[in-house]
N, C-alpha and C. Protein backbone atom coordinates (compact mmCIF):
# COMPACT_ATOMS: atom_id res chain seq x y z
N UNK A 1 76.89 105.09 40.10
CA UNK A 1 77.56 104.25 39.13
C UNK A 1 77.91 105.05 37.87
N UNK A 2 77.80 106.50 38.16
CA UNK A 2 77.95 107.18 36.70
C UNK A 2 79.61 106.91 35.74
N UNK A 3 80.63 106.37 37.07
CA UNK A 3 81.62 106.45 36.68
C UNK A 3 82.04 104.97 36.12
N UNK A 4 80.93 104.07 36.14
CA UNK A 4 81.06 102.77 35.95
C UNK A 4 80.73 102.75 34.42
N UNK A 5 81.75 102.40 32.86
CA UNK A 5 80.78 101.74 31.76
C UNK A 5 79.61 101.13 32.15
N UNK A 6 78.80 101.74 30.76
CA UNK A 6 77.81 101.24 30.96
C UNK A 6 77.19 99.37 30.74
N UNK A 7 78.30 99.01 30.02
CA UNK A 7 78.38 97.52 29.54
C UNK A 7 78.77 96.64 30.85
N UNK A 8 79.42 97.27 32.09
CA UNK A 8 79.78 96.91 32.88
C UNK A 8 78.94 96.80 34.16
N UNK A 9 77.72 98.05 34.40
CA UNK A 9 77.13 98.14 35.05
C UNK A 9 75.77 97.34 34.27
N UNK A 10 75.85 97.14 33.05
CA UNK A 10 74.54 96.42 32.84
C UNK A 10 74.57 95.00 33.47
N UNK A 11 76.23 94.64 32.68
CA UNK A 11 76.28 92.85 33.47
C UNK A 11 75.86 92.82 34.77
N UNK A 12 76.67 94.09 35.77
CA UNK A 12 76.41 93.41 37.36
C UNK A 12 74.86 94.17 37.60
N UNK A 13 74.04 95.06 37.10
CA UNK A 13 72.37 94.94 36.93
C UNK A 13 71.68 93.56 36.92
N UNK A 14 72.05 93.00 35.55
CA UNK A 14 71.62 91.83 35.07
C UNK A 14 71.81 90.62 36.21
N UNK A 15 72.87 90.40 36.95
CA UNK A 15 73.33 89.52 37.49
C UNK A 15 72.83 89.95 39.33
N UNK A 16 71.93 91.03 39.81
CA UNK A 16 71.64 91.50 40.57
C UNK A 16 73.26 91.32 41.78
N UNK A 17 74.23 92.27 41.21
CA UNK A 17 75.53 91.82 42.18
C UNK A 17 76.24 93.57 41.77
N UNK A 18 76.37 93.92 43.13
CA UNK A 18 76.73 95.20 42.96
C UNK A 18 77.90 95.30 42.38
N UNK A 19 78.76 96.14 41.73
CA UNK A 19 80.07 96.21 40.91
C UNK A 19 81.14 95.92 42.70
N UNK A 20 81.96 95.37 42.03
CA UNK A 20 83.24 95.37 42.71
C UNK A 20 84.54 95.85 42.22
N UNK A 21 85.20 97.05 42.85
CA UNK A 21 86.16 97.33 41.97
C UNK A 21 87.55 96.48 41.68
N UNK A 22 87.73 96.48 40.00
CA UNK A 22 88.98 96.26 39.71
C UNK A 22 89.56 97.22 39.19
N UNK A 23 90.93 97.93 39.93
CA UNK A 23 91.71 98.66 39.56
C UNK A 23 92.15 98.63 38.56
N UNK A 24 92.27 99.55 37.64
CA UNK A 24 93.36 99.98 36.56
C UNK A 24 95.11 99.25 36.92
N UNK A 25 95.54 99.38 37.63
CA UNK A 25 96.71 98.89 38.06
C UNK A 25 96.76 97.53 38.47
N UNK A 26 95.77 96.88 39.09
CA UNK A 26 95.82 95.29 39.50
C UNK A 26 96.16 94.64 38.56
N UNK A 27 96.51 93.47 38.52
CA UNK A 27 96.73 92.84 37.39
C UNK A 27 95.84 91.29 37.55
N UNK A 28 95.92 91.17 36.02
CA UNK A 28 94.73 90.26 36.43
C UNK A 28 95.88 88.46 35.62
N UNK A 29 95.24 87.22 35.90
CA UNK A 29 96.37 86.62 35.02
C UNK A 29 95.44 86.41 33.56
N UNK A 30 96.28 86.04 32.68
CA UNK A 30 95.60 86.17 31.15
C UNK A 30 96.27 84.90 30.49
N UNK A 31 95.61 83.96 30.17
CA UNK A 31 96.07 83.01 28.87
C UNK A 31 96.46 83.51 27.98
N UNK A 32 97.82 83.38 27.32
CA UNK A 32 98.28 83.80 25.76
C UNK A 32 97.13 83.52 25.33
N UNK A 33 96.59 82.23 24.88
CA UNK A 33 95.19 81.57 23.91
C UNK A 33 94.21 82.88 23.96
N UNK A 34 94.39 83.61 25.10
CA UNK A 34 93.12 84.93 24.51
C UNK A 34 93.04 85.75 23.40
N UNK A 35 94.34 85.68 23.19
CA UNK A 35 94.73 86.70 21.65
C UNK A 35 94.46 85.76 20.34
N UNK A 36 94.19 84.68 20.65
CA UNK A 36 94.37 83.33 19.13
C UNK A 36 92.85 83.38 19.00
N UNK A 37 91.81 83.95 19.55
CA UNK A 37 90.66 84.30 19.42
C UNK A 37 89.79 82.63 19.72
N UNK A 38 90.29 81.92 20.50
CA UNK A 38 90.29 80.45 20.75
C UNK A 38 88.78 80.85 21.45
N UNK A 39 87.53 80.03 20.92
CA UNK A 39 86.56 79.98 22.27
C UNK A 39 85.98 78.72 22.71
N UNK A 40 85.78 78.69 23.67
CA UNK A 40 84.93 80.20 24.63
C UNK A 40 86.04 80.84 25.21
N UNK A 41 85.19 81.89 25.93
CA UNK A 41 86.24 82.78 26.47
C UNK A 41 85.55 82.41 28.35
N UNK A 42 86.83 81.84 29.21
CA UNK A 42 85.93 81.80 30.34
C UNK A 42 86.99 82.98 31.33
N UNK A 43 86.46 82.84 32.43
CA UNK A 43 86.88 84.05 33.31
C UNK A 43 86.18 83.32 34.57
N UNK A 44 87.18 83.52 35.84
CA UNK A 44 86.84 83.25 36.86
C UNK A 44 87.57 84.30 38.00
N UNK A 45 86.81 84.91 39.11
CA UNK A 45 87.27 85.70 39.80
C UNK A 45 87.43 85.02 41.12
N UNK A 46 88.65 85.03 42.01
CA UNK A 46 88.88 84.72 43.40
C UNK A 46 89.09 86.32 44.15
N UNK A 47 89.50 85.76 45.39
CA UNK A 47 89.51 86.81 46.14
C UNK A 47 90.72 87.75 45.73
N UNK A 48 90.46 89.39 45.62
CA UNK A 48 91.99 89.85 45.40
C UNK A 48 92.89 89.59 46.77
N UNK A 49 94.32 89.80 46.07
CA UNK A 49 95.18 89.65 47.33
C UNK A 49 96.22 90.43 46.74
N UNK A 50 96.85 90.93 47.46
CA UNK A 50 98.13 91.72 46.90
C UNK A 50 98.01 92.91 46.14
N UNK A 51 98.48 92.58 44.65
CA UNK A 51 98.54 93.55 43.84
C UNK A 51 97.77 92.71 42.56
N UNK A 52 96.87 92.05 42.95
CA UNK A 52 95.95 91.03 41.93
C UNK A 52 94.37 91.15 41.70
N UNK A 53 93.83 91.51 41.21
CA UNK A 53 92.37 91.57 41.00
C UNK A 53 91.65 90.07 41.90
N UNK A 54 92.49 89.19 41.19
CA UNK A 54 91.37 87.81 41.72
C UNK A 54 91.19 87.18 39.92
N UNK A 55 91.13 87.94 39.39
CA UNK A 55 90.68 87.31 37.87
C UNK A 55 91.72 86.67 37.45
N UNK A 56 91.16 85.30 36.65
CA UNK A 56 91.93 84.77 35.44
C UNK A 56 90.65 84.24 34.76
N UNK A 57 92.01 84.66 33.03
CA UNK A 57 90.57 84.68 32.20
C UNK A 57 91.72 83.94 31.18
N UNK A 58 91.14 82.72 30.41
CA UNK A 58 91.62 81.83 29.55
C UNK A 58 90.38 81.62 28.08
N UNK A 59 90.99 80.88 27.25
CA UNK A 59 90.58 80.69 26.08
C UNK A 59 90.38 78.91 26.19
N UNK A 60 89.41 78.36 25.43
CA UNK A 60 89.12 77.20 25.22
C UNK A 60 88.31 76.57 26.21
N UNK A 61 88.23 75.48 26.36
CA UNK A 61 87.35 74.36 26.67
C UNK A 61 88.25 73.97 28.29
N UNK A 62 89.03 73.95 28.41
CA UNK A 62 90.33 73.80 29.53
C UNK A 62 91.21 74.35 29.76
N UNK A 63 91.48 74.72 31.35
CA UNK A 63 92.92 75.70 31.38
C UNK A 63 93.83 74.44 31.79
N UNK A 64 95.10 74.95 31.91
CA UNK A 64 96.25 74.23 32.18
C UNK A 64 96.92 74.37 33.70
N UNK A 65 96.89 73.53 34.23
CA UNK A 65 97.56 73.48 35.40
C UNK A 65 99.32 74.00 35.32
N UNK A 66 99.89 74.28 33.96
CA UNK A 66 101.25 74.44 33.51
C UNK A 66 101.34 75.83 34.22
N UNK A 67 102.79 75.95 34.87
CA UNK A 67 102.72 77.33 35.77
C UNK A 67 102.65 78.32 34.89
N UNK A 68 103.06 78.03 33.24
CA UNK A 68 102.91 79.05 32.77
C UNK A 68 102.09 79.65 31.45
N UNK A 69 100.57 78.87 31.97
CA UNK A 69 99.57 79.00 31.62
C UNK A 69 99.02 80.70 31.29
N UNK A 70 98.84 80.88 32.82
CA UNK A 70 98.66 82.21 32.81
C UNK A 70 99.63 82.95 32.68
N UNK A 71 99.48 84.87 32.43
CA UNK A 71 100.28 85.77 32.30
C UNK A 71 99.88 87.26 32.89
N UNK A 72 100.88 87.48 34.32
CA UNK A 72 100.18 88.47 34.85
C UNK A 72 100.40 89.59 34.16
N UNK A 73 98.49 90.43 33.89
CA UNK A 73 98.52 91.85 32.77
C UNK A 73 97.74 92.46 33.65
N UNK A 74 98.54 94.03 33.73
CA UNK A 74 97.69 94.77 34.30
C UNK A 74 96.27 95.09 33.82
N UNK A 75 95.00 95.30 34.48
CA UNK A 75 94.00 95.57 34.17
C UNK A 75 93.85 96.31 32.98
N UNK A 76 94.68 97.67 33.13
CA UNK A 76 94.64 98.54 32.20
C UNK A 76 94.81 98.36 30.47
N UNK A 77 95.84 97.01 30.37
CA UNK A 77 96.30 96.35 29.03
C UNK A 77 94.61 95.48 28.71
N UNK A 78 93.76 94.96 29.47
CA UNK A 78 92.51 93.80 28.99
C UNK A 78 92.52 94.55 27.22
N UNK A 79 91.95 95.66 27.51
CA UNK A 79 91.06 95.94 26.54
C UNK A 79 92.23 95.86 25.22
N UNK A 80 93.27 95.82 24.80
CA UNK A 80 94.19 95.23 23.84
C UNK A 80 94.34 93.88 23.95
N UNK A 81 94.31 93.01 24.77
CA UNK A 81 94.47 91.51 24.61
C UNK A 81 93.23 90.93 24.20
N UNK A 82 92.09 91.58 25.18
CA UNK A 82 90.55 90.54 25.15
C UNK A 82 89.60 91.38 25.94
N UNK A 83 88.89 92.64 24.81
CA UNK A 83 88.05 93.66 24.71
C UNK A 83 86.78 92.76 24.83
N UNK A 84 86.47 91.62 25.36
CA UNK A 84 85.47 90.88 25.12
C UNK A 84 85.36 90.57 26.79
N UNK A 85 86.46 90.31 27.52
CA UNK A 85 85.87 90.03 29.11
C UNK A 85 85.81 91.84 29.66
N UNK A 86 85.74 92.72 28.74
CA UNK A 86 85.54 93.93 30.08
C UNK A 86 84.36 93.88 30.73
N UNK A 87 83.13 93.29 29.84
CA UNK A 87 81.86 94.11 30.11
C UNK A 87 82.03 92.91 31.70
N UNK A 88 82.61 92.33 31.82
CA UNK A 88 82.42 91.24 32.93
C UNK A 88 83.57 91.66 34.48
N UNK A 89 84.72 92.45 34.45
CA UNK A 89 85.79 92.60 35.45
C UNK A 89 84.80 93.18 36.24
N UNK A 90 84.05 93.57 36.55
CA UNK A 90 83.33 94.29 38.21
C UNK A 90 82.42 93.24 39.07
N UNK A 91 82.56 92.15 38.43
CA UNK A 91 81.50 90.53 39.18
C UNK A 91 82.40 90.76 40.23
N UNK A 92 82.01 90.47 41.67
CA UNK A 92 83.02 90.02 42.48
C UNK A 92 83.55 89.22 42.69
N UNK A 93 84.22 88.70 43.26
CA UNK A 93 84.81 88.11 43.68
C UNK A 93 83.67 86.42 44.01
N UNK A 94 84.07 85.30 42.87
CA UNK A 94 83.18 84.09 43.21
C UNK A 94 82.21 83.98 41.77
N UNK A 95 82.41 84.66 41.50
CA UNK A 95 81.86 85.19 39.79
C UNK A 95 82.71 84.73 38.87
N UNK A 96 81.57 83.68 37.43
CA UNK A 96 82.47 83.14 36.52
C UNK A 96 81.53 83.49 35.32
N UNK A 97 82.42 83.61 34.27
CA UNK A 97 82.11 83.83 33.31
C UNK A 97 82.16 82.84 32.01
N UNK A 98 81.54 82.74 31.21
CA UNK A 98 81.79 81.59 29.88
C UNK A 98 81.23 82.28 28.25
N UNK A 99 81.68 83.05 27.67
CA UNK A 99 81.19 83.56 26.57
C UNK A 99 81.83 82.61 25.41
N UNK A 100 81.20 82.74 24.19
CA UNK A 100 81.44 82.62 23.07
C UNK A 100 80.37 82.97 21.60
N UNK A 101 80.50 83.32 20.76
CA UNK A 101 79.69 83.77 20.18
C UNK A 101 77.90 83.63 20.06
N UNK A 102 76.79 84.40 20.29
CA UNK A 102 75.80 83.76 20.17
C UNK A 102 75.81 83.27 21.82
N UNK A 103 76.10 83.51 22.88
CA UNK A 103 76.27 82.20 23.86
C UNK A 103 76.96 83.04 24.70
N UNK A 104 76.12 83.21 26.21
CA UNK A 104 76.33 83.79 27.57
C UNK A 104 76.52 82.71 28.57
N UNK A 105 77.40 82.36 29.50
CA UNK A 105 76.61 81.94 30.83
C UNK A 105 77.76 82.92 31.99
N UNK A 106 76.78 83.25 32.71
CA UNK A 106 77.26 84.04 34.66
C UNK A 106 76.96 83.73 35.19
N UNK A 107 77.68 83.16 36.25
CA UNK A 107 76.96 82.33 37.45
C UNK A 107 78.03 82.63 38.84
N UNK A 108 77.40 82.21 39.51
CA UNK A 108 78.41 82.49 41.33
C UNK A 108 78.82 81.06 41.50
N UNK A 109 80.13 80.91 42.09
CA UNK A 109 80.44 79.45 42.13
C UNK A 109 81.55 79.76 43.65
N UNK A 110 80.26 79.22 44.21
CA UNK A 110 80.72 79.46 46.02
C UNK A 110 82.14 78.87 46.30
N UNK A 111 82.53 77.37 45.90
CA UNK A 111 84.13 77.18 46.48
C UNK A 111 84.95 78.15 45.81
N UNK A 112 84.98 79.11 45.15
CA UNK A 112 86.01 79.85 44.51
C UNK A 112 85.97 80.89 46.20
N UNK A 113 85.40 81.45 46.58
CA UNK A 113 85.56 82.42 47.38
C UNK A 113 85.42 81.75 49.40
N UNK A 114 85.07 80.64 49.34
CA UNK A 114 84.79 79.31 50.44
C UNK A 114 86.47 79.51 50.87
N UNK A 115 86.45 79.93 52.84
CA UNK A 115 88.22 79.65 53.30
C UNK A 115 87.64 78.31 53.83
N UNK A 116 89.29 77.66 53.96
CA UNK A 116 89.93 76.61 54.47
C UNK A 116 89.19 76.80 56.03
């Protein structure tokens, strides 16, 4: 894991869940609301497919079913929009996140990664 941050390898330590990679190039989708510093900050990972990590990560209390809620950003841009979900992109796949100041929760949430 030498090549893993260390903020990154502590979360998936902490969370006993080996890192899963997200590429530099995948893109992940991103709520505008991440930049308005809106919290909490949540994050939920599905399975990758394509040219997609699996992650979307939103701001507030509720996301929006509006198609254009999210905004696909390559991995590589996070750390300029929302330097606050990195220590979390290596959960795999079924892995959610909920930060806000003072205030953690990580947890596995089986229908996210559950097929038809």
């Amino acid at each position: 894991m030498n090549d893993i941050p260390d903020a990154q390898a502590e979360v998936c330590r902490r969370f006993g869940v080996r890192p899963f990679p997200t590429p530099a190039d995948l893109k992940i989708g991103v709520a505008f609301n991440v930049r308005d510093g809106v919290q909490p900050l949540n994050g939920l990972r599905l399975r990758p497919e394509g040219d997609t990590s699996g992650w979307y990560i939103w701001a507030g209390e509720e996301w929006s079913d509006d198609p254009d809620f999210f905004s696909p950003l390559c991995v590589h841009h996070l750390a300029s929009w929302c330097p606050a979900a990195i220590p979390y992109v290596l959960l795999p796949p079924g892995w959610r996140f909920l930060i806000a100041p003072g205030y953690e929760d990580v947890w596995f949430d089986e229908p996210l990664v559950q097929t038809s």
